[in-house]
Protein backbone atom coordinates (compact mmCIF):
# COMPACT_ATOMS: atom_id res chain seq x y z
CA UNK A 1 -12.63 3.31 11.96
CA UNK A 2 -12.04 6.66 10.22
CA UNK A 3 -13.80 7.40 7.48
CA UNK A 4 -12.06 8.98 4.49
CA UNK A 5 -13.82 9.57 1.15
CA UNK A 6 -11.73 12.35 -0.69
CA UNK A 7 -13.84 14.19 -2.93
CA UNK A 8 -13.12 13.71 -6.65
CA UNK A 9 -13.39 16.87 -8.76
CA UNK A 10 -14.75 16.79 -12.10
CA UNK A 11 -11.87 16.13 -14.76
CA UNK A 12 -9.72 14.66 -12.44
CA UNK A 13 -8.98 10.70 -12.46
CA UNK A 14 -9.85 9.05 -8.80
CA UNK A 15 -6.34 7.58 -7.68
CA UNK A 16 -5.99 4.02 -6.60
CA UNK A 17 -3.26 2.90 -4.49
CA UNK A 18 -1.98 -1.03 -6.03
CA UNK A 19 -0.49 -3.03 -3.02
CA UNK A 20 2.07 -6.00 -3.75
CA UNK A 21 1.79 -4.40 -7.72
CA UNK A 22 4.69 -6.67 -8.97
CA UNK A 23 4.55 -6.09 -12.95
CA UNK A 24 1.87 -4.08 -12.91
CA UNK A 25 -0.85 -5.98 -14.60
CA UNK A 26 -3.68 -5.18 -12.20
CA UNK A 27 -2.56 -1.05 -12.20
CA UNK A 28 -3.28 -1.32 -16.26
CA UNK A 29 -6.62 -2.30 -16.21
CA UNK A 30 -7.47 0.59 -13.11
CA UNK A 31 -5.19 3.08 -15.51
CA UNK A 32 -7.53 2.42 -18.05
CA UNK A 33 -10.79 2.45 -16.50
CA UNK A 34 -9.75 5.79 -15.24
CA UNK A 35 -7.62 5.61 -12.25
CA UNK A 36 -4.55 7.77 -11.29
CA UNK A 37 -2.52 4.29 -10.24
CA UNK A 38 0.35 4.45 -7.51
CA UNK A 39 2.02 0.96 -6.92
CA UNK A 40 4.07 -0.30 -3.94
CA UNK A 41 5.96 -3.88 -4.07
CA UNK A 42 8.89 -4.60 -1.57
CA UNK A 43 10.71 -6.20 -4.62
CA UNK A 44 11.78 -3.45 -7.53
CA UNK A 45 9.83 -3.37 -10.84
CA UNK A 46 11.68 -1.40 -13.22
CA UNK A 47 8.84 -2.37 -15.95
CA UNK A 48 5.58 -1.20 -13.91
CA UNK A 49 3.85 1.16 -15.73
CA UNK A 50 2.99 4.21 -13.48
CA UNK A 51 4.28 5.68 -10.16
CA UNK A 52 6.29 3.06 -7.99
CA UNK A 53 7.17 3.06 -4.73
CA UNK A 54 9.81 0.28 -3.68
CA UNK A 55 8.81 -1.17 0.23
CA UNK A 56 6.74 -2.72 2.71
CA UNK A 57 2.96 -2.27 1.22
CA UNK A 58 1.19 -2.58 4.55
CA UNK A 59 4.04 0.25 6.16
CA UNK A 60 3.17 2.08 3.13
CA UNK A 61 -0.79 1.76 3.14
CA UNK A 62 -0.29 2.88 7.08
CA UNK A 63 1.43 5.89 6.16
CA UNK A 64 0.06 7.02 2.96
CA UNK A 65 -3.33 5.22 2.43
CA UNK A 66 -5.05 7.81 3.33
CA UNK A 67 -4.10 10.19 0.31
CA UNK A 68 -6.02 7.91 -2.07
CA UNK A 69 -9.85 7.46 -3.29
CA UNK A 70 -9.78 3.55 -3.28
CA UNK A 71 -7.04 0.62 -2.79
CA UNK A 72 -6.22 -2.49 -4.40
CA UNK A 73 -4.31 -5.33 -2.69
CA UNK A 74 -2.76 -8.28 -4.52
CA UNK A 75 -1.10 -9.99 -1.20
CA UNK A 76 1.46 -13.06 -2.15
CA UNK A 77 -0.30 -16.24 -3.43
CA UNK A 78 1.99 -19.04 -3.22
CA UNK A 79 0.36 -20.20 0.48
CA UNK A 80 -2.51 -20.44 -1.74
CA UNK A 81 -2.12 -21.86 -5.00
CA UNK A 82 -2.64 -25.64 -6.18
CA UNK A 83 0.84 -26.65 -6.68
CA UNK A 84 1.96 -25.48 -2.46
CA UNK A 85 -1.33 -24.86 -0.79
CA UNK A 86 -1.10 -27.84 2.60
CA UNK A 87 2.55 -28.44 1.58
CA UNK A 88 5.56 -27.88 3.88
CA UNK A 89 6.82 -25.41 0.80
CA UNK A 90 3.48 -23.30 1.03
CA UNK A 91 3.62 -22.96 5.28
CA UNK A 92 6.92 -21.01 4.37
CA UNK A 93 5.18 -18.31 2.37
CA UNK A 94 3.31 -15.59 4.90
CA UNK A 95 -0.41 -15.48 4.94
CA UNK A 96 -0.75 -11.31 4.24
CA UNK A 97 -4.77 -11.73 3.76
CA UNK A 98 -5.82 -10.99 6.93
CA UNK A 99 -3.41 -8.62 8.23
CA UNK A 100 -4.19 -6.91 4.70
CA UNK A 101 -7.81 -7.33 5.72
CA UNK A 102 -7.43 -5.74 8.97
CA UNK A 103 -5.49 -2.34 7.77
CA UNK A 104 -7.44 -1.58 5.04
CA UNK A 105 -10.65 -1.78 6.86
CA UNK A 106 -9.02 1.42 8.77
CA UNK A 107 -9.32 3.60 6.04
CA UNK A 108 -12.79 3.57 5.12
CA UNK A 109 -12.31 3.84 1.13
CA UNK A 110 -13.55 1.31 -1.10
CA UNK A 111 -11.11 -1.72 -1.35
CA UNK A 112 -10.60 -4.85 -3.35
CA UNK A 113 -8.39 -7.89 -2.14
CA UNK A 114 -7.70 -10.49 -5.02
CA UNK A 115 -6.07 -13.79 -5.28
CA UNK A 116 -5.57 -17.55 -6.98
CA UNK A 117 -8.37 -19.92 -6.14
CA UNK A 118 -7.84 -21.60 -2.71
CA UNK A 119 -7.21 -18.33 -0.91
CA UNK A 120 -9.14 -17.46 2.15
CA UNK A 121 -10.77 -14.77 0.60
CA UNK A 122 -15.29 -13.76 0.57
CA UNK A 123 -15.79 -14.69 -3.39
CA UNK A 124 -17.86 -11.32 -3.81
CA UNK A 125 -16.91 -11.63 -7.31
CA UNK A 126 -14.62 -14.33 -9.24
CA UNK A 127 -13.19 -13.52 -12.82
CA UNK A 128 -11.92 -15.74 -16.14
CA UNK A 129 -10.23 -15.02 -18.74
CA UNK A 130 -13.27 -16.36 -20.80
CA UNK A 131 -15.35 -13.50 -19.97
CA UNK A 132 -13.39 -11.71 -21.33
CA UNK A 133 -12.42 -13.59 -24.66
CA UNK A 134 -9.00 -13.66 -23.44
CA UNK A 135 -6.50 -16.85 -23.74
CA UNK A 136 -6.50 -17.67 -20.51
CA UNK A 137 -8.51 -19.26 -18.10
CA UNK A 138 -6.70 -17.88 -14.98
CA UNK A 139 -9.62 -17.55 -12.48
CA UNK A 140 -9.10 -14.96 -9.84
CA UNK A 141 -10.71 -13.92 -6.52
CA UNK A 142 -11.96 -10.42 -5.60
CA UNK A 143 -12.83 -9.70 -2.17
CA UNK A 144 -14.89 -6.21 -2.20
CA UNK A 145 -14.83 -3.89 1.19
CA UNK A 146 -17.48 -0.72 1.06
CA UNK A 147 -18.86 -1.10 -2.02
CA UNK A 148 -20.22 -4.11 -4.50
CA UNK A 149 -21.08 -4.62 -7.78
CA UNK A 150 -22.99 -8.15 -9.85
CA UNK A 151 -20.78 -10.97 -10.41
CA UNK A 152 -21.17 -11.34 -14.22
CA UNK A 153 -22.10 -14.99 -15.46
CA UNK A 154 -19.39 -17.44 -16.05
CA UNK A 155 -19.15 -17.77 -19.76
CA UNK A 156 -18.75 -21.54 -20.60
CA UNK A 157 -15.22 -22.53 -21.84
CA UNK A 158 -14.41 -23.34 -25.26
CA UNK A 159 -11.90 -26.29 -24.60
CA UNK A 160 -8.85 -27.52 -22.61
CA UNK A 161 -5.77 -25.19 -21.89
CA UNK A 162 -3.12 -26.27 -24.85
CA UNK A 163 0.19 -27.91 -23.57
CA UNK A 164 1.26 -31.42 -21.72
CA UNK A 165 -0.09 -33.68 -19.48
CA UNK A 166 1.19 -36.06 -18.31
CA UNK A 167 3.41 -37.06 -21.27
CA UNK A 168 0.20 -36.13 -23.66
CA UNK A 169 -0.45 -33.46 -25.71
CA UNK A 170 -3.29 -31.12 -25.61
CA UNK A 171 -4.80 -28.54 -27.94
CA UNK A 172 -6.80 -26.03 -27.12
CA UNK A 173 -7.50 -22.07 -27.12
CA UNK A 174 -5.66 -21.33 -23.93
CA UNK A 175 -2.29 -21.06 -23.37
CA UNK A 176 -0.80 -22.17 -19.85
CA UNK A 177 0.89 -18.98 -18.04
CA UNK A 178 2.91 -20.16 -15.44
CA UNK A 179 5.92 -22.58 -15.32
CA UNK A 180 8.44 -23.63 -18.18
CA UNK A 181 8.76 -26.27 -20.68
CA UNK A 182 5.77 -29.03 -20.95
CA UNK A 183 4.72 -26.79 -23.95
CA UNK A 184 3.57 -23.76 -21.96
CA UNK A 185 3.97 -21.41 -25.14
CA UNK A 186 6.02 -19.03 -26.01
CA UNK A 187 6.51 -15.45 -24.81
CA UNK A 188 4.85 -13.42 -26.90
CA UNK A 189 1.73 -16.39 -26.76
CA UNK A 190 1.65 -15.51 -22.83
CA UNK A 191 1.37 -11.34 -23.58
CA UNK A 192 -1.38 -11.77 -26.18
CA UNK A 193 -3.36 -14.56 -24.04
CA UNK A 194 -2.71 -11.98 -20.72
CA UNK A 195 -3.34 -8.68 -22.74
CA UNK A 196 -0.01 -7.76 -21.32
CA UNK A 197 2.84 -5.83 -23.94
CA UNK A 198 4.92 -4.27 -21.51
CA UNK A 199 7.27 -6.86 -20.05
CA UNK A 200 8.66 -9.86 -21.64
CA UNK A 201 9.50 -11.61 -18.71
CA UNK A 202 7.81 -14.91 -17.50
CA UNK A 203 8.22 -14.51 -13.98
CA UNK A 204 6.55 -10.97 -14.14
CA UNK A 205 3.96 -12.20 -16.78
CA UNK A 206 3.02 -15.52 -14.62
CA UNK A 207 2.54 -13.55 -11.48
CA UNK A 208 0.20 -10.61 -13.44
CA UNK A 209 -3.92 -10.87 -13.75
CA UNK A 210 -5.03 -10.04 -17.03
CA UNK A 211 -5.88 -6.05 -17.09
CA UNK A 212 -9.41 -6.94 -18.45
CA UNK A 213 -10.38 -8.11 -15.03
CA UNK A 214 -9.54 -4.62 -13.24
CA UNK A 215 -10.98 -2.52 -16.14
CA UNK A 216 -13.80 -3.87 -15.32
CA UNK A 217 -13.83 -3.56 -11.69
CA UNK A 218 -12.48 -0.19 -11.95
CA UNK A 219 -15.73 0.96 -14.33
CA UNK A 220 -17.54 0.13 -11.58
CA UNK A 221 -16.00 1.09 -8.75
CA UNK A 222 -15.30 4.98 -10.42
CA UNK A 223 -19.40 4.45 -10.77
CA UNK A 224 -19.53 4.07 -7.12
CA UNK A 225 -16.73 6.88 -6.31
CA UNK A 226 -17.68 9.63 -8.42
CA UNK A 227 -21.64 8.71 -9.44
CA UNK A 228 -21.04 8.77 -13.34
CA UNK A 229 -19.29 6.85 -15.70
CA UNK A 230 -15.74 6.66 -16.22
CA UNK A 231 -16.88 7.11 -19.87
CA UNK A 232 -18.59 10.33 -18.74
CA UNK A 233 -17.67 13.30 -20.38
CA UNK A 234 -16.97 14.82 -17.25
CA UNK A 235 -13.77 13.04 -17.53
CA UNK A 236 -10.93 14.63 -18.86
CA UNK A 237 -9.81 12.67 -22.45
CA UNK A 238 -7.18 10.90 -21.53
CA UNK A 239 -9.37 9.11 -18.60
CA UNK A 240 -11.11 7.66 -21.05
CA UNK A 241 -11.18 4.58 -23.35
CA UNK A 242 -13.26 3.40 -26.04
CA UNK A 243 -15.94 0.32 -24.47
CA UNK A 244 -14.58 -3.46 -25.20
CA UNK A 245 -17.35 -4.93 -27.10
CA UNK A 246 -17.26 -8.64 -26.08
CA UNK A 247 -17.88 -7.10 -22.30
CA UNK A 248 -20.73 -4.45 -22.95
CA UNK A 249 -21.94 -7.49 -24.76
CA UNK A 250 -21.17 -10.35 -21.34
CA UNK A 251 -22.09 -7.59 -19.00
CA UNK A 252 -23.99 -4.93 -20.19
């Protein structure tokens, strides 16, 4: 394995290479902890935020991975999730983890893998929308490669997700993101439950992770890159964001 750590000059943001990006909702949360972000998704997203790159992510990482201080992956869930996962529908998806696995461990940068509950992935650190006083549940995966960081408690949630079951309807503080009808909410419910005001589209909002959950990872992970604080003033202004409370508060 070669190992590549680029050096990261003082002012400049660390860049982070987003795999399988899709809308873009894991690149906002690095963006704002700090990150220069650069996505790649073989499918076009006109609405992603930051530099795109439409193609194949792991002919991409091979070619360009090493130009970056750390990687994200995001490989397609559908093998994985509840509703396909053992199903004749989810042995038509590909399984990306571990051939994802395998070519970032060439690089030697820090990396983090994440996915729906039910993929094959270490649980080196598992994320909810609770933590983060968000309105949705949405638990996610995070698989970390060369560095770690604590897996903050799992904050106890404060009721049922709101919509139908089985012909019966719930209240509750969370809003279902994924799916229509049965009550899943409207559109503008799903961007202020996800933290997500850039796209208005369900598809692209029920495929996203709430940008809380990489903020965080990403404050941590600069920690581990550059050995100071994405809040440091060694960071150029616009690297920098004011703290969210509730998480200085869950976290410290």
């Amino acid at each position: 394995m070669t190992t590549h750590r680029p050096t990261t000059p003082p002012g400049r943001r660390p860049r982070l290479l987003d795999l399988f990006c899709c809308a873009g909702g894991a690149a906002k949360g690095y963006h704002d902890a700090g990150f220069q972000v650069v996505g790649v998704d073989l499918v076009e997203q006109p609405r992603y935020p930051f530099e795109f790159h439409r193609g194949d992510a792991l002919e991409f990482l091979a070619a360009h991975g090493h130009e970056f201080d750390a990687i994200h992956a995001s490989p397609p869930c559908q093998a994985s999730c509840t509703l396909t996962a053992g199903t004749n529908q989810g042995r038509e998806y590909p399984q990306l983890i571990p051939d994802t696995r395998e070519a970032l461990a060439q690089l030697g940068v820090p990396t983090v893998i994440e996915n729906v509950q039910g993929a094959k992935l270490r649980r080196d650190v598992t994320l909810c929308g609770e933590m983060f006083g968000l309105g949705v549940i949405r638990h996610r995966y995070f698989e970390l490669s060369g560095w770690s960081m604590p897996q903050p408690a799992h904050v106890r949630h404060r009721g049922r997700v709101a919509g139908y079951r089985h012909g019966r309807r719930y209240d509750g503080p969370y809003v279902a993101v994924y799916g229509n009808g049965g009550g899943k909410g409207t559109v503008a419910q799903w961007q202020t439950a996800m933290g997500i005001d850039w796209t208005d589209d369900r598809a692209e909002l029920a495929e996203a992770i709430p940008p809380a959950y990489t903020e965080h990872l990403g404050r941590r992970l600069i920690e581990n890159l550059t050995g100071r604080s994405s809040g440091s003033a060694e960071f150029s202004a616009d690297a920098r964001r004011a703290p969210d409370v509730r998480q200085l508060t869950l976290f410290g």
